[in-house]
N, C-alpha and C. Protein backbone atom coordinates (compact mmCIF):
# COMPACT_ATOMS: atom_id res chain seq x y z
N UNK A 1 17.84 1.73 22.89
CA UNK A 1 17.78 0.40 22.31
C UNK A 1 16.90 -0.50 23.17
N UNK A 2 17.23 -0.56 24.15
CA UNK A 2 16.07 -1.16 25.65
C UNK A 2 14.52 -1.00 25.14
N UNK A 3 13.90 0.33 24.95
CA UNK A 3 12.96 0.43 25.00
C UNK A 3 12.38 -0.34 23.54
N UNK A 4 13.27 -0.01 22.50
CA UNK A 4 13.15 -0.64 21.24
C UNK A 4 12.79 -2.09 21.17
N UNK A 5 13.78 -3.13 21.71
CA UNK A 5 13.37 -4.14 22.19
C UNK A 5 12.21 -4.40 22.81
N UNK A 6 12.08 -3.97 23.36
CA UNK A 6 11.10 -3.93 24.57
C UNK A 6 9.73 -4.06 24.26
N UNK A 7 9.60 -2.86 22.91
CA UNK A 7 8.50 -2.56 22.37
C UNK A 7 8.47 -3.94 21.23
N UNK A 8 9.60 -4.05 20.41
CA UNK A 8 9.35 -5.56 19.89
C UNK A 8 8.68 -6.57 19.73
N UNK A 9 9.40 -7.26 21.34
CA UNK A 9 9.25 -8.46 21.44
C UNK A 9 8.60 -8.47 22.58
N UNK A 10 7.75 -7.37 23.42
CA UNK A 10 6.92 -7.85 24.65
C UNK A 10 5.99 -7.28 24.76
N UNK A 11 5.55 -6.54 23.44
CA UNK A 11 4.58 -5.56 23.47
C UNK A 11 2.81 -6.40 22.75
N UNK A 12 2.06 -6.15 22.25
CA UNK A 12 0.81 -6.21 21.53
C UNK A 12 1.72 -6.24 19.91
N UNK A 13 2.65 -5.52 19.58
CA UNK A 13 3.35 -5.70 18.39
C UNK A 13 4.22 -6.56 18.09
N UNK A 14 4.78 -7.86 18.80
CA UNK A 14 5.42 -8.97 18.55
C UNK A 14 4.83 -9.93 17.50
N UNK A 15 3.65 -9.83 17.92
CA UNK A 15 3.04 -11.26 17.26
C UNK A 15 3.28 -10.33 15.34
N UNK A 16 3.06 -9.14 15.45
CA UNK A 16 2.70 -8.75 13.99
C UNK A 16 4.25 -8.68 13.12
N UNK A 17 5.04 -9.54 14.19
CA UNK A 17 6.35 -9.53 13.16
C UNK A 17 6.50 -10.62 12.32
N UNK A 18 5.54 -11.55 12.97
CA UNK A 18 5.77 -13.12 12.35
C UNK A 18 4.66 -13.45 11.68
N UNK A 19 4.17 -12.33 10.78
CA UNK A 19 3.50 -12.37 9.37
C UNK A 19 4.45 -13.35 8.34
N UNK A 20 3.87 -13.61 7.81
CA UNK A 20 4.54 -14.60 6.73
C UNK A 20 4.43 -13.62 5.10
N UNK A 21 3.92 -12.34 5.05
CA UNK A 21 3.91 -11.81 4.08
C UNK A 21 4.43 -10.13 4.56
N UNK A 22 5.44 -9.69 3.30
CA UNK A 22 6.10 -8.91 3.27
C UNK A 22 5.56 -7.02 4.02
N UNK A 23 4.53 -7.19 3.46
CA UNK A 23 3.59 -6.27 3.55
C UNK A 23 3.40 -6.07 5.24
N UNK A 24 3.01 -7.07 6.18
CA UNK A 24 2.66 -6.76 7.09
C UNK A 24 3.47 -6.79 8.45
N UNK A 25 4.47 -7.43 7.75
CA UNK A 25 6.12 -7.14 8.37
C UNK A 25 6.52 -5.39 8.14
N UNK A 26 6.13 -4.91 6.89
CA UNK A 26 6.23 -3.46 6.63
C UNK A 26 5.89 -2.33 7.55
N UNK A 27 4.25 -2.63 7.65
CA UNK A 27 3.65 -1.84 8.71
C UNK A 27 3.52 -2.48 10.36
N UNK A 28 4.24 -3.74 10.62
CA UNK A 28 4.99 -4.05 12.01
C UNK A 28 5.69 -2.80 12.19
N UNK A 29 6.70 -2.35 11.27
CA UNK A 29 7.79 -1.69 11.53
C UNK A 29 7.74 -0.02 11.70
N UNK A 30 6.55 -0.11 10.89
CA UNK A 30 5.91 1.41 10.96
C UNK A 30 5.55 1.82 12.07
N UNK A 31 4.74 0.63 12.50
CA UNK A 31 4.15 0.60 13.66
C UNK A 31 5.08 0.73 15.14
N UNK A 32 6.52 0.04 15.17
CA UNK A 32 7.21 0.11 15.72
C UNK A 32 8.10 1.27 16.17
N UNK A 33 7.83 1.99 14.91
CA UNK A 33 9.13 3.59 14.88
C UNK A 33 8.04 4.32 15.16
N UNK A 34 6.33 4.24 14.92
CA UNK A 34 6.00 5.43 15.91
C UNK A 34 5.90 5.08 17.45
N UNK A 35 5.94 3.81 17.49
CA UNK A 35 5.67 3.67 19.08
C UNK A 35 7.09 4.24 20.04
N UNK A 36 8.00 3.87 19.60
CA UNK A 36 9.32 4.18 20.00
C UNK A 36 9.51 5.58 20.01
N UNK A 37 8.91 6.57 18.51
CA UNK A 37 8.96 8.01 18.17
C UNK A 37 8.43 8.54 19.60
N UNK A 38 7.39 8.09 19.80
CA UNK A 38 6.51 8.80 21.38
C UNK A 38 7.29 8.49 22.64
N UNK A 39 7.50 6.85 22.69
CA UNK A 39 8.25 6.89 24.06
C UNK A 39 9.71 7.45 24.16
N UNK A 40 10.41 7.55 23.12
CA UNK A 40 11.52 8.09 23.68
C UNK A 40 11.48 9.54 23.09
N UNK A 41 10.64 10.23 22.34
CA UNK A 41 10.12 11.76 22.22
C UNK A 41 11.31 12.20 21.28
N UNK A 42 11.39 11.80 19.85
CA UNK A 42 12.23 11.93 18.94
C UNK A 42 11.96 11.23 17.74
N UNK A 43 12.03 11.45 16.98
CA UNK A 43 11.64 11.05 15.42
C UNK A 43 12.32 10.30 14.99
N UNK A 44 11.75 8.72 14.87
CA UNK A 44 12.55 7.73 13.78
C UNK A 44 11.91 7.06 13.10
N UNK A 45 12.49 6.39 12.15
CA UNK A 45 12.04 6.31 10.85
C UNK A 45 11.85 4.47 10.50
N UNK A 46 10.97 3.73 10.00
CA UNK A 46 10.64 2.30 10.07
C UNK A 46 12.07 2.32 9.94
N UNK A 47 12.58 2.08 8.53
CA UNK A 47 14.29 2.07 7.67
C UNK A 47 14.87 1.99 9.24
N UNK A 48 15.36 2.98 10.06
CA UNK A 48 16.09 3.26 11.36
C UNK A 48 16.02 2.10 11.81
N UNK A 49 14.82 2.02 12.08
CA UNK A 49 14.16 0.50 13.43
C UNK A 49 14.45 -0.20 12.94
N UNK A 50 14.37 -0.81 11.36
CA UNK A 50 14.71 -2.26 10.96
C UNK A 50 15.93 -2.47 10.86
N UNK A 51 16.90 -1.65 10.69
CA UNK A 51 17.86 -1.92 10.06
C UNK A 51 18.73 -1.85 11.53
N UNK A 52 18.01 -0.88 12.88
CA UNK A 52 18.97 -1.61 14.29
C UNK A 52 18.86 -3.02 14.93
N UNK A 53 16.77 -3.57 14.70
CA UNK A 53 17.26 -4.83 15.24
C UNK A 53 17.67 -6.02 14.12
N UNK A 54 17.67 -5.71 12.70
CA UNK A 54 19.04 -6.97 11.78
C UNK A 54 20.31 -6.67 12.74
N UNK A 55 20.77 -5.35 13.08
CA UNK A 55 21.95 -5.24 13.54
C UNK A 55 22.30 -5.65 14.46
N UNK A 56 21.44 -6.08 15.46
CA UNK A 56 21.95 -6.21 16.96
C UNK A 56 21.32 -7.95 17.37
């Protein structure tokens, strides 16, 4: 979850969350589950990523 965050909100990919259109909030998130897929060396899925940080 650390690294998840991490990658979020302090990375080159923060700013691309605060699109104002649906679409590019989409591929934020895409963008987010492969970055996370590599650093923590396991397969997840945008759906996964979005739906842990609504959760937390």
């Amino acid at each position: 979850v650390e690294a998840m965050f991490k990658l979020r909100y302090k990375s080159a990919l923060a700013s691309r969350f605060d699109s104002k259109n649906n679409y590019g909030k989409r591929v934020a998130y895409v963008m987010l589950a492969t970055e996370l897929s590599v650093v923590m060396q396991r397969e997840f899925t945008a759906k996964q990523v979005q739906d842990k940080v609504r959760s937390t």
